[in-house]
N, C-alpha and C. Protein backbone atom coordinates (compact mmCIF):
# COMPACT_ATOMS: atom_id res chain seq x y z
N UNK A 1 -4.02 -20.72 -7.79
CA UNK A 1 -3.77 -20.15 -6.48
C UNK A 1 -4.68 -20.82 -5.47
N UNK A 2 -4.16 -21.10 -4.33
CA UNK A 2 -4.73 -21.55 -3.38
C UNK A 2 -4.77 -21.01 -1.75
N UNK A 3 -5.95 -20.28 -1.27
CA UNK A 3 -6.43 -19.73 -0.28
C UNK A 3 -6.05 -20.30 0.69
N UNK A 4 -5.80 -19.77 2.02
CA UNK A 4 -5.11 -20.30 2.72
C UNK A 4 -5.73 -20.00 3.77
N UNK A 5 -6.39 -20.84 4.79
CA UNK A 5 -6.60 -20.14 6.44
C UNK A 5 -6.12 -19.88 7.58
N UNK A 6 -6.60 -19.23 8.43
CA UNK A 6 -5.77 -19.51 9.88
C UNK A 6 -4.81 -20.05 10.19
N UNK A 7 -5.87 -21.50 10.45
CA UNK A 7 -5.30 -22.68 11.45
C UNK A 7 -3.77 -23.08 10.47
N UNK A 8 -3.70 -23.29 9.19
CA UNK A 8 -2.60 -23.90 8.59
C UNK A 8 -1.29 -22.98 8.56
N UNK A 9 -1.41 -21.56 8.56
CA UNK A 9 -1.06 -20.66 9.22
C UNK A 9 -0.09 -20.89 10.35
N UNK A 10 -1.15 -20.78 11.41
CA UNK A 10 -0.52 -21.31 12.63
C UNK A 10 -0.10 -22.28 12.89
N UNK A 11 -0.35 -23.84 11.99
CA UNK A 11 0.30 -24.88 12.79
C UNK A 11 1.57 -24.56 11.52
N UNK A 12 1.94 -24.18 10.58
CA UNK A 12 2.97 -23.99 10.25
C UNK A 12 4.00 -23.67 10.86
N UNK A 13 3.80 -22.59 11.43
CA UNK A 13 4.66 -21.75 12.07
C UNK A 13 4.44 -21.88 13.68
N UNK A 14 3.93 -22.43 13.75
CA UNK A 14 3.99 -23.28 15.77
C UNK A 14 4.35 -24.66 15.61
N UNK A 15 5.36 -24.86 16.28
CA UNK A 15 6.35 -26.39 16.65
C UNK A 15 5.28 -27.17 17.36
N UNK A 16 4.59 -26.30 18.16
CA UNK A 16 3.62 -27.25 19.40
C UNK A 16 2.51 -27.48 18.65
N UNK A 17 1.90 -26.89 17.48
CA UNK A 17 0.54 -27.30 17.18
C UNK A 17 0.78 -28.53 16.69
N UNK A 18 -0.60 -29.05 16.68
CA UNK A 18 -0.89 -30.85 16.88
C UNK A 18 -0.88 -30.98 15.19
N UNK A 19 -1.34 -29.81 14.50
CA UNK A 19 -1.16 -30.18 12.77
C UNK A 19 -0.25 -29.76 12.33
N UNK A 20 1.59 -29.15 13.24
CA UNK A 20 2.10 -28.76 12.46
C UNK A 20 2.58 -29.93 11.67
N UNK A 21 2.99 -30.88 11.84
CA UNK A 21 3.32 -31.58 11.04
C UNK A 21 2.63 -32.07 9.41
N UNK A 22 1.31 -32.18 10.03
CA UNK A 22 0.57 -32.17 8.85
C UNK A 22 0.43 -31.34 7.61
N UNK A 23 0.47 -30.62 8.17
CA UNK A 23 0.29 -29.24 7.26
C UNK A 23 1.83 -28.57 6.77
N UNK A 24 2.86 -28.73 7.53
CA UNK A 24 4.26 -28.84 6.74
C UNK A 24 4.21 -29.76 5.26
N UNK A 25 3.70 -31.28 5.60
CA UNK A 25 4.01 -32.06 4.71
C UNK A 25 2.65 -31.77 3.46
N UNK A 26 1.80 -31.37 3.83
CA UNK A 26 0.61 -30.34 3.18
C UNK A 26 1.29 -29.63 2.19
N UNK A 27 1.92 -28.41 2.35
CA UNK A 27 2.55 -27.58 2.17
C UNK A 27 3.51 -27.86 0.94
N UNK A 28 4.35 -28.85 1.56
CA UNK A 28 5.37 -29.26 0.40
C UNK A 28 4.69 -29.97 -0.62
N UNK A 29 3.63 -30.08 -0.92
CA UNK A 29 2.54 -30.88 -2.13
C UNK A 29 1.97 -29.84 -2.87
N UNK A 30 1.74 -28.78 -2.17
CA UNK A 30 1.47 -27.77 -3.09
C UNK A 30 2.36 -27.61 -3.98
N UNK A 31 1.90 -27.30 -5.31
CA UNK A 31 2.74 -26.64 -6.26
C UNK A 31 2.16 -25.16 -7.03
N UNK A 32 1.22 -24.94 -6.14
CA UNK A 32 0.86 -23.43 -6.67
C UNK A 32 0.92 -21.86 -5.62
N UNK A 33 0.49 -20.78 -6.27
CA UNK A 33 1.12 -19.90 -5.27
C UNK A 33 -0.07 -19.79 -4.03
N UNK A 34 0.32 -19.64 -2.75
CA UNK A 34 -0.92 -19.50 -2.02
C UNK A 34 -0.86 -18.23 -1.29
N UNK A 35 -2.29 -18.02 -1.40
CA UNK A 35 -2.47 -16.76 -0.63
C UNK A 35 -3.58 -16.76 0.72
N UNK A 36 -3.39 -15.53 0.78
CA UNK A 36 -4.30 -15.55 2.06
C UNK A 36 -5.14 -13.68 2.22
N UNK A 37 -5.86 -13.70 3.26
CA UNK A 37 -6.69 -11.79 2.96
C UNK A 37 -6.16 -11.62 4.62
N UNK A 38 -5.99 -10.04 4.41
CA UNK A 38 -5.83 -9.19 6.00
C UNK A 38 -6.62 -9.71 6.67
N UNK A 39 -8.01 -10.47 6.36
CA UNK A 39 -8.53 -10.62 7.91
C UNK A 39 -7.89 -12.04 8.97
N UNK A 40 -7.58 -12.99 7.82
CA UNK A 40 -6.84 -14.06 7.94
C UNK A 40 -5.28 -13.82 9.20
N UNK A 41 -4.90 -13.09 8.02
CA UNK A 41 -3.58 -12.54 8.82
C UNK A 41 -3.73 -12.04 10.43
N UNK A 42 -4.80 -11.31 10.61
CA UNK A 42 -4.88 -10.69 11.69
C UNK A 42 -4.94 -11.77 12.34
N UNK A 43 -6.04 -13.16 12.36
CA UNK A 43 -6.20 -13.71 13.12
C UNK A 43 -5.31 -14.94 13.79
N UNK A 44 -4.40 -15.63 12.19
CA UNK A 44 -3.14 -15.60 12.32
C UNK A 44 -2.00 -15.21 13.20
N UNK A 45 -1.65 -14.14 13.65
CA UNK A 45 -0.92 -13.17 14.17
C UNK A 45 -1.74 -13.42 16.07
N UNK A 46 -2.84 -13.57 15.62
CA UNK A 46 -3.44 -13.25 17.48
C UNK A 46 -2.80 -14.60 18.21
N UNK A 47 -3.37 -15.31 17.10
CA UNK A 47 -3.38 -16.93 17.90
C UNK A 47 -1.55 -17.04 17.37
N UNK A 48 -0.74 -16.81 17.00
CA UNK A 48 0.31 -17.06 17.46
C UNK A 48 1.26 -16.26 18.31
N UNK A 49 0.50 -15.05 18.70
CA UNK A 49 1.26 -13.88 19.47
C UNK A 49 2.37 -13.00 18.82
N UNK A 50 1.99 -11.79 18.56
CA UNK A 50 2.73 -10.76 18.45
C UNK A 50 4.09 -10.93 18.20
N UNK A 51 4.38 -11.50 19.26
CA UNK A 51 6.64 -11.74 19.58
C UNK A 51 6.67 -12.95 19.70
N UNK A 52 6.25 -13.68 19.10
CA UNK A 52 6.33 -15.19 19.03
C UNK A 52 7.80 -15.01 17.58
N UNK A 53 8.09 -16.43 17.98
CA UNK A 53 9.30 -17.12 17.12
C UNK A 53 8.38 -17.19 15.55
N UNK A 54 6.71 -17.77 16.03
CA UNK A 54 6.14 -18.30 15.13
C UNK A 54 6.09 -16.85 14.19
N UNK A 55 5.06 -16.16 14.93
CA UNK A 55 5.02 -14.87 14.13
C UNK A 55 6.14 -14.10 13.64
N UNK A 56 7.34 -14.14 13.99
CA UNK A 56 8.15 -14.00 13.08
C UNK A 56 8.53 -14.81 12.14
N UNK A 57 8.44 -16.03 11.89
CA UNK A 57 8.59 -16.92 10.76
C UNK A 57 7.58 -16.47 10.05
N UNK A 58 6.29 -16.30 10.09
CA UNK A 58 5.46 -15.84 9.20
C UNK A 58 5.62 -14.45 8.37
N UNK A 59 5.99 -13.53 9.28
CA UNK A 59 6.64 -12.28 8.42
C UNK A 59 7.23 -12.62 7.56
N UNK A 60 8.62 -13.54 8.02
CA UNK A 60 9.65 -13.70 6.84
C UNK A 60 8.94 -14.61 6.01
N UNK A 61 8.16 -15.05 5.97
CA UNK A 61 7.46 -16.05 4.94
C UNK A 61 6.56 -15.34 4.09
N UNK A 62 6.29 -14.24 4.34
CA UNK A 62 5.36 -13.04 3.81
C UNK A 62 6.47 -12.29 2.92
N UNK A 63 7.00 -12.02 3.40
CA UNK A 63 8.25 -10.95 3.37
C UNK A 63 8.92 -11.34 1.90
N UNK A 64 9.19 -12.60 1.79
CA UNK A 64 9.77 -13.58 1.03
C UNK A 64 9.44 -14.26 -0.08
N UNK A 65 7.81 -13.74 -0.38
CA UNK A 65 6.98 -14.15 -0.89
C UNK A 65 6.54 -15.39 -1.12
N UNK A 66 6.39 -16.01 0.24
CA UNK A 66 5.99 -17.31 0.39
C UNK A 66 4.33 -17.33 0.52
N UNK A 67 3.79 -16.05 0.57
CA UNK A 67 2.41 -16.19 0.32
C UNK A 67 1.71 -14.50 0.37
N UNK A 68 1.00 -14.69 -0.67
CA UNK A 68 0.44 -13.21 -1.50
C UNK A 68 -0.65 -13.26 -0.47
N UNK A 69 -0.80 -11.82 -0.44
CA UNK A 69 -2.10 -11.30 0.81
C UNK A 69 -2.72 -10.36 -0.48
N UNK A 70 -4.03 -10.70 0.13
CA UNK A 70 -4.90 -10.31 -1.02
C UNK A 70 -5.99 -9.00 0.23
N UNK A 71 -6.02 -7.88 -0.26
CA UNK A 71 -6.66 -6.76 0.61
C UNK A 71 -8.13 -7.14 -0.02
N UNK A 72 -8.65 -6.28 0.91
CA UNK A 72 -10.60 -5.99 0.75
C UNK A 72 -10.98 -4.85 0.31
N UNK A 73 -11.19 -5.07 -1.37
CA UNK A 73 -11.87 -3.33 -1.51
C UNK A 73 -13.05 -3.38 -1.14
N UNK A 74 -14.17 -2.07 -1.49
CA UNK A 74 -15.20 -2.13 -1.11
C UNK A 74 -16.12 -3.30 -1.19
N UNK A 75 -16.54 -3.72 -2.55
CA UNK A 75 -17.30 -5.17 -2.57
C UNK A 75 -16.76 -5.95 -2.22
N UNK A 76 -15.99 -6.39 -1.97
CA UNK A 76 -15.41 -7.74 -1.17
C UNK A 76 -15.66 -7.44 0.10
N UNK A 77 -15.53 -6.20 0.82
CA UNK A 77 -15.82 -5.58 2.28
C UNK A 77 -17.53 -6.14 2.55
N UNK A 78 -18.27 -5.47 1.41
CA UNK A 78 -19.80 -5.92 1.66
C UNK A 78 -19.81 -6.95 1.19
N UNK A 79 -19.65 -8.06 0.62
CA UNK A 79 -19.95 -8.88 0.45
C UNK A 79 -19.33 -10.28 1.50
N UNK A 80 -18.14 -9.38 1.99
CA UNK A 80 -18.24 -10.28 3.29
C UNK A 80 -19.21 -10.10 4.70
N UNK A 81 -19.78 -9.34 4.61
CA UNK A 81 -20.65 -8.51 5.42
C UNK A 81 -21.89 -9.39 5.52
N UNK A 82 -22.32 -9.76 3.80
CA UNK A 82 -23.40 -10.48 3.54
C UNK A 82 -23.07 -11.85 3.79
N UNK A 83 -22.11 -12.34 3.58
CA UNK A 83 -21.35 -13.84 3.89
C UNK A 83 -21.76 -14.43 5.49
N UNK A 84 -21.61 -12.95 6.33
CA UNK A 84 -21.85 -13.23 7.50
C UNK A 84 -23.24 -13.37 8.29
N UNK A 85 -23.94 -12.40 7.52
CA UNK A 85 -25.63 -12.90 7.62
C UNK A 85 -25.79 -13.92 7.09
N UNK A 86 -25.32 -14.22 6.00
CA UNK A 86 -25.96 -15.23 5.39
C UNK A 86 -26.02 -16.55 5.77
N UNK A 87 -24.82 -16.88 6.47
CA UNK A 87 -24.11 -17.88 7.36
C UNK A 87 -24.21 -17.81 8.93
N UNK A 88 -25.18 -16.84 9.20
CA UNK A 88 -25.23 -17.01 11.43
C UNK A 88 -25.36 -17.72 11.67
N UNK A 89 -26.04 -18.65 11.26
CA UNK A 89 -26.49 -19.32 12.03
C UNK A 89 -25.13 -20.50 12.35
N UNK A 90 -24.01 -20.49 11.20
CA UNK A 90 -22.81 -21.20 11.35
C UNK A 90 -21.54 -21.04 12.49
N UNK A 91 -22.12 -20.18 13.20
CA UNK A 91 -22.04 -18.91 12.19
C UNK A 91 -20.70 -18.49 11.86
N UNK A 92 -20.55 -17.77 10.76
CA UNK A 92 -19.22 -17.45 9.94
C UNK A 92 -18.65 -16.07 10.64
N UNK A 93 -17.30 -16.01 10.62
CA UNK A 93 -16.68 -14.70 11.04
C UNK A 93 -16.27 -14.03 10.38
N UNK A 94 -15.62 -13.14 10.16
CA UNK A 94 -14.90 -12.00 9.12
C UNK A 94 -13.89 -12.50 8.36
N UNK A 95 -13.31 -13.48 9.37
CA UNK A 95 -11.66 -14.07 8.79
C UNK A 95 -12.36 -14.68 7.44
N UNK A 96 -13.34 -15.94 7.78
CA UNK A 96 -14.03 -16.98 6.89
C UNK A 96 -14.76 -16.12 5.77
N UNK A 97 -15.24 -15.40 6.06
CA UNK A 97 -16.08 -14.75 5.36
C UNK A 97 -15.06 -13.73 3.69
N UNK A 98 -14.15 -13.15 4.20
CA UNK A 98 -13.08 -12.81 3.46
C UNK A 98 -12.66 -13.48 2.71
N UNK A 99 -12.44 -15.15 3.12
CA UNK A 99 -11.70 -15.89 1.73
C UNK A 99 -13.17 -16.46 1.49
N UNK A 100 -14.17 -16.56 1.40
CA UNK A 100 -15.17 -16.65 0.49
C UNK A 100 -15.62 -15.93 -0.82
N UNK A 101 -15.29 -14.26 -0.02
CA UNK A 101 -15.33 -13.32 -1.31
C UNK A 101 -13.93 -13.31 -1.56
N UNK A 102 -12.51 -13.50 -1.30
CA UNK A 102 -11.64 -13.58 -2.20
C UNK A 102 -11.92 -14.64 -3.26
N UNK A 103 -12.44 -15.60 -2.55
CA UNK A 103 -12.54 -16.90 -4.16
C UNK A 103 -13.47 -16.49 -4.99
N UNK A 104 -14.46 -15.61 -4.54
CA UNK A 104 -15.39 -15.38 -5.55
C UNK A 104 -14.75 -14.59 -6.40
N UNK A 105 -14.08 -13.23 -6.23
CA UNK A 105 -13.76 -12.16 -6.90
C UNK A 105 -12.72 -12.87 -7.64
N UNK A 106 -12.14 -13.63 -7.11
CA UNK A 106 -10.55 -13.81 -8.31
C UNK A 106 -10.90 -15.30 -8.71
N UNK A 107 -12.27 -16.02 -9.09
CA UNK A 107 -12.56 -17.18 -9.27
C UNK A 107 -11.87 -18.28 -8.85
N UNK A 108 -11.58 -18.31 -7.61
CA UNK A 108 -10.63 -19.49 -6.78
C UNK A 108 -12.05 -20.63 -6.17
N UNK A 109 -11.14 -21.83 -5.94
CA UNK A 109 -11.98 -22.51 -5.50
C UNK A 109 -11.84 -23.57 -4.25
N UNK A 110 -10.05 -23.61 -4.43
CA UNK A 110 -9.12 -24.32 -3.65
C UNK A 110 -8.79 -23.83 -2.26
N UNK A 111 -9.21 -23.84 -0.83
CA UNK A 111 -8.23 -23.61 0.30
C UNK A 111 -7.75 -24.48 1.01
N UNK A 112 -6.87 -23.88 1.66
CA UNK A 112 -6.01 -24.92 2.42
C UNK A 112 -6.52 -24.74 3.74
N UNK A 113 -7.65 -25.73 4.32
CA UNK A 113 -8.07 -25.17 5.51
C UNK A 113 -7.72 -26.75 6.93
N UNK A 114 -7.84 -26.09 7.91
CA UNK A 114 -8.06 -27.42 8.79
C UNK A 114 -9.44 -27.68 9.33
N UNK A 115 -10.36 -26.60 9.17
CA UNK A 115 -11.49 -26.10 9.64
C UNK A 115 -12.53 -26.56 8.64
N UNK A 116 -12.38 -28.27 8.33
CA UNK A 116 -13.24 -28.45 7.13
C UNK A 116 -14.54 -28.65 6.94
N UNK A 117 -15.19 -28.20 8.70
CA UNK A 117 -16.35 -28.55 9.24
C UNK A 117 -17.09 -27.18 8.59
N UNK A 118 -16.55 -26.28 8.83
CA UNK A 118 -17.32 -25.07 7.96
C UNK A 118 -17.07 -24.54 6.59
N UNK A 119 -16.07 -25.08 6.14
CA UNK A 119 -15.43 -25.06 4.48
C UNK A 119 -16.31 -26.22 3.77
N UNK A 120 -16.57 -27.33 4.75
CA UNK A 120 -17.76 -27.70 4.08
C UNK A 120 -18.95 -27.61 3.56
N UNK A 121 -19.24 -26.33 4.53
CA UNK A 121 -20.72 -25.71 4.31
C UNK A 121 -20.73 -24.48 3.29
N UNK A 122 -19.64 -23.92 3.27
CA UNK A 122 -19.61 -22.23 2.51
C UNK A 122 -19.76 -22.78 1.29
N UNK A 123 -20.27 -21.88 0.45
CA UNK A 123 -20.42 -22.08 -1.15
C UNK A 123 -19.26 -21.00 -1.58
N UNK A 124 -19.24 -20.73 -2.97
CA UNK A 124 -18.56 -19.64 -3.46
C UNK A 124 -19.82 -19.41 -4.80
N UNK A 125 -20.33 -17.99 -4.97
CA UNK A 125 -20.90 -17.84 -6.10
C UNK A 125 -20.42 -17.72 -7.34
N UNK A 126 -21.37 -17.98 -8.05
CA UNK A 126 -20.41 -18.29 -9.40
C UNK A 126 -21.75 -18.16 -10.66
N UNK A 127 -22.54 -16.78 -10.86
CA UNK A 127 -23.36 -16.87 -11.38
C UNK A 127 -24.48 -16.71 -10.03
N UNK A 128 -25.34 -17.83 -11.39
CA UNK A 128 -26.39 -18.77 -10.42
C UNK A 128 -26.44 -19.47 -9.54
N UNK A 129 -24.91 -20.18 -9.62
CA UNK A 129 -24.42 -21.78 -9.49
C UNK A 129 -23.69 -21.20 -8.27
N UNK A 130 -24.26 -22.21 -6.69
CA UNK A 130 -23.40 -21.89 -5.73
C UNK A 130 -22.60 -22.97 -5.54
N UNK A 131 -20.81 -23.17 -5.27
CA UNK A 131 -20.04 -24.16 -5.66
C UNK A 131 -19.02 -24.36 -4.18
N UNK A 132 -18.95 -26.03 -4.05
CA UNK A 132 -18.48 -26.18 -2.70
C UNK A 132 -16.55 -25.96 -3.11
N UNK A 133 -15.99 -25.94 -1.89
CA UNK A 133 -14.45 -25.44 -1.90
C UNK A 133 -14.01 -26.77 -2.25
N UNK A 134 -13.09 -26.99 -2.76
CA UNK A 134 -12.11 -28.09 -2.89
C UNK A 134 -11.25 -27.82 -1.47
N UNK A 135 -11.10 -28.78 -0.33
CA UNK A 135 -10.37 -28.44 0.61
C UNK A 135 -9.11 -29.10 0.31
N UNK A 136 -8.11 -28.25 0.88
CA UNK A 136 -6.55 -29.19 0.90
C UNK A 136 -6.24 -29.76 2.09
């Protein structure tokens, strides 16, 4: 499974973004299931607007099971909490912070991000051993 952010999100499903293309042809290379967490989505949803064409392609792409949404129970809640101290100075937001503890909790390591300036920096714990993302 492979984590999914925002931005790929949105240039999917926006004609005008400058990576949709990229990330279409991204997309079709995957061969595993990808997911994404509610905080993602939310932010998803802002930056393409409510009644957008886009945001409705994404429903039906949800809908359709073109990509599993993964919720926040409690430790994943605090431990994105801690993600975000831990990272101010980056500083990390809720969205980012969420698929850090999704990869931790369900041992993922893979996202699909465009944002590789700070996917470069996040670790995922793993033990002792803090481990960089494989970006797509």
């Amino acid at each position: 499974m492979i984590l999914t952010d925002a931005g790929p999100l949105v240039a999917l499903f926006d004609r005008a973004d400058k990576a949709h293309g990229r990330c279409v042809e991204t997309l079709k290379k995957i061969d595993e299931p990808i997911a994404t967490t509610v905080p993602i989505l939310t932010e998803a949803f802002h930056l393409l607007g409510s009644a957008s064409a886009g945001a409705a392609a994404l429903m039906e792409f949800i809908t359709e099971g073109g990509l599993q949404v993964i919720f926040l129970d409690d430790d994943a809640l605090v431990r994105s909490f801690d993600l975000m101290v831990q990272y101010a100075d980056a500083p990390m937001d809720f969205a980012d912070a969420s698929l850090v503890a999704a990869a931790e909790n369900l041992s993922l390591q893979k996202v699909f991000t465009i944002d590789r300036r700070d996917f470069d920096i996040y670790r995922i714990r793993r033990g002792h051993r803090r481990i960089a993302f494989d970006i797509i």
